[in-house]
Protein backbone atom coordinates (compact mmCIF):
# COMPACT_ATOMS: atom_id res chain seq x y z
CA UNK A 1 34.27 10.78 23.80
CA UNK A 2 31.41 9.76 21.21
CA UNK A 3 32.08 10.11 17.69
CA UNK A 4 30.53 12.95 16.12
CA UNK A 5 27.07 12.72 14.17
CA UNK A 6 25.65 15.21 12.01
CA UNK A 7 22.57 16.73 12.89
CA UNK A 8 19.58 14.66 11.61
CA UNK A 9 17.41 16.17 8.79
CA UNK A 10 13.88 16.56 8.90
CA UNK A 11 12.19 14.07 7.14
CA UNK A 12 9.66 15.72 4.40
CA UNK A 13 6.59 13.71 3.35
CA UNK A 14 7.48 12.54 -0.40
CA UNK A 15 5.03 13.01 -3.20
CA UNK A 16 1.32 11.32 -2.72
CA UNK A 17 -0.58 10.05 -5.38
CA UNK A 18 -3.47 11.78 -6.34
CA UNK A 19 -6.89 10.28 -6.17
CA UNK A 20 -7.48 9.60 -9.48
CA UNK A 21 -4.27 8.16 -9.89
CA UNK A 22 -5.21 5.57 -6.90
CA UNK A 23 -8.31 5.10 -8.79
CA UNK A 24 -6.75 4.30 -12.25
CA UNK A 25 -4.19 2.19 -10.02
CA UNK A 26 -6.75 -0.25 -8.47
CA UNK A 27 -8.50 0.13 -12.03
CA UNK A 28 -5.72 -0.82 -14.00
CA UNK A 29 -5.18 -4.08 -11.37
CA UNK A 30 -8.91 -4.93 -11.69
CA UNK A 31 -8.35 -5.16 -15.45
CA UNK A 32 -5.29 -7.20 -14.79
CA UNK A 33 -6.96 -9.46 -12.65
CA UNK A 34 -9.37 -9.87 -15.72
CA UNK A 35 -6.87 -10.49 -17.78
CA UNK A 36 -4.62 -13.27 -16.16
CA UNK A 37 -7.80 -14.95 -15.52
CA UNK A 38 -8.68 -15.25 -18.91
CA UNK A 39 -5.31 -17.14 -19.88
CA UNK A 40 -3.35 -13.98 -20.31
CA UNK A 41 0.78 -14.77 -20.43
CA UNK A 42 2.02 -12.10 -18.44
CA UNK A 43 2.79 -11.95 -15.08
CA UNK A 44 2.83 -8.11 -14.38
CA UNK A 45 0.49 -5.26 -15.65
CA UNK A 46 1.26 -3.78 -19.32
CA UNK A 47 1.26 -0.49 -19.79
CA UNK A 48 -1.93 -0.43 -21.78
CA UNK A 49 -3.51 -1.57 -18.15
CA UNK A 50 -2.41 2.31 -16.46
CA UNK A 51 -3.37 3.83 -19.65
CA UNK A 52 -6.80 2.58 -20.13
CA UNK A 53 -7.24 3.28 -16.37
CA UNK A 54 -6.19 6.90 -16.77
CA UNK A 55 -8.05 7.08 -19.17
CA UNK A 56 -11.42 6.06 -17.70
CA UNK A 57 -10.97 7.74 -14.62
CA UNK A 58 -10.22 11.05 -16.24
CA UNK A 59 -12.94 10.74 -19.09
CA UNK A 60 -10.28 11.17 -21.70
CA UNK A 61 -10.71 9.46 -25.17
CA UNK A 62 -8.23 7.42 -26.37
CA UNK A 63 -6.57 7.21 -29.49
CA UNK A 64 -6.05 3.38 -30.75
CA UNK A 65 -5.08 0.71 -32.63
CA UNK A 66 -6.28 -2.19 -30.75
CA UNK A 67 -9.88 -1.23 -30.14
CA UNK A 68 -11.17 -4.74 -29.35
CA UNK A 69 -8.68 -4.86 -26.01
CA UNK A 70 -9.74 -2.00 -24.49
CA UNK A 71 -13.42 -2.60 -25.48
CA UNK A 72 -12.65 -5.78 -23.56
CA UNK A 73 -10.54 -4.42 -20.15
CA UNK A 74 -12.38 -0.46 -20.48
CA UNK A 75 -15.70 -0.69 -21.99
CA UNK A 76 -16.31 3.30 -20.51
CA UNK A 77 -13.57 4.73 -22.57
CA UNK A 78 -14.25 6.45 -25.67
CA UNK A 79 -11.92 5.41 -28.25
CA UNK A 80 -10.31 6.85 -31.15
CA UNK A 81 -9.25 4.33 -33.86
CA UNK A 82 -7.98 4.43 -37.18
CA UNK A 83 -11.01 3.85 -39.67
């Protein structure tokens, strides 16, 4: 006689990104791109990459202290920096 299995569970579909956040995604790897091109030392994105991104794709200002970075990787975003 075969061992008994348990009944299998449905499978249900995980969470999906939204489309904005597959926009910021590719976004944030287009500024990365940008980055490591121009000499940049690390090897995966930083988080400033997904912020920026976010950022830009949901017209959201950003509040700052390194203004001439994102200028550089997100010249859309509005920024917010200490005066």
């Amino acid at each position: 006689m075969p061992p008994h299995r348990p009944a299998a569970r449905p499978v249900r579909p995980g969470p999906r990104p939204s489309p904005p956040a597959l926009e910021a995604g590719f976004i944030a790897a287009q500024a990365f791109v940008a980055y490591r091109r121009g000499d940049g030392a690390k090897r995966s994105p930083v988080p400033y990459f997904y912020i920026g991104a976010h950022a830009q794709t949901a017209n959201l200002r950003l509040l700052t202290r390194d203004a001439a970075r994102h200028r550089t990787y997100f010249p859309k975003v509005r920024l917010i920096t200490p005066a």
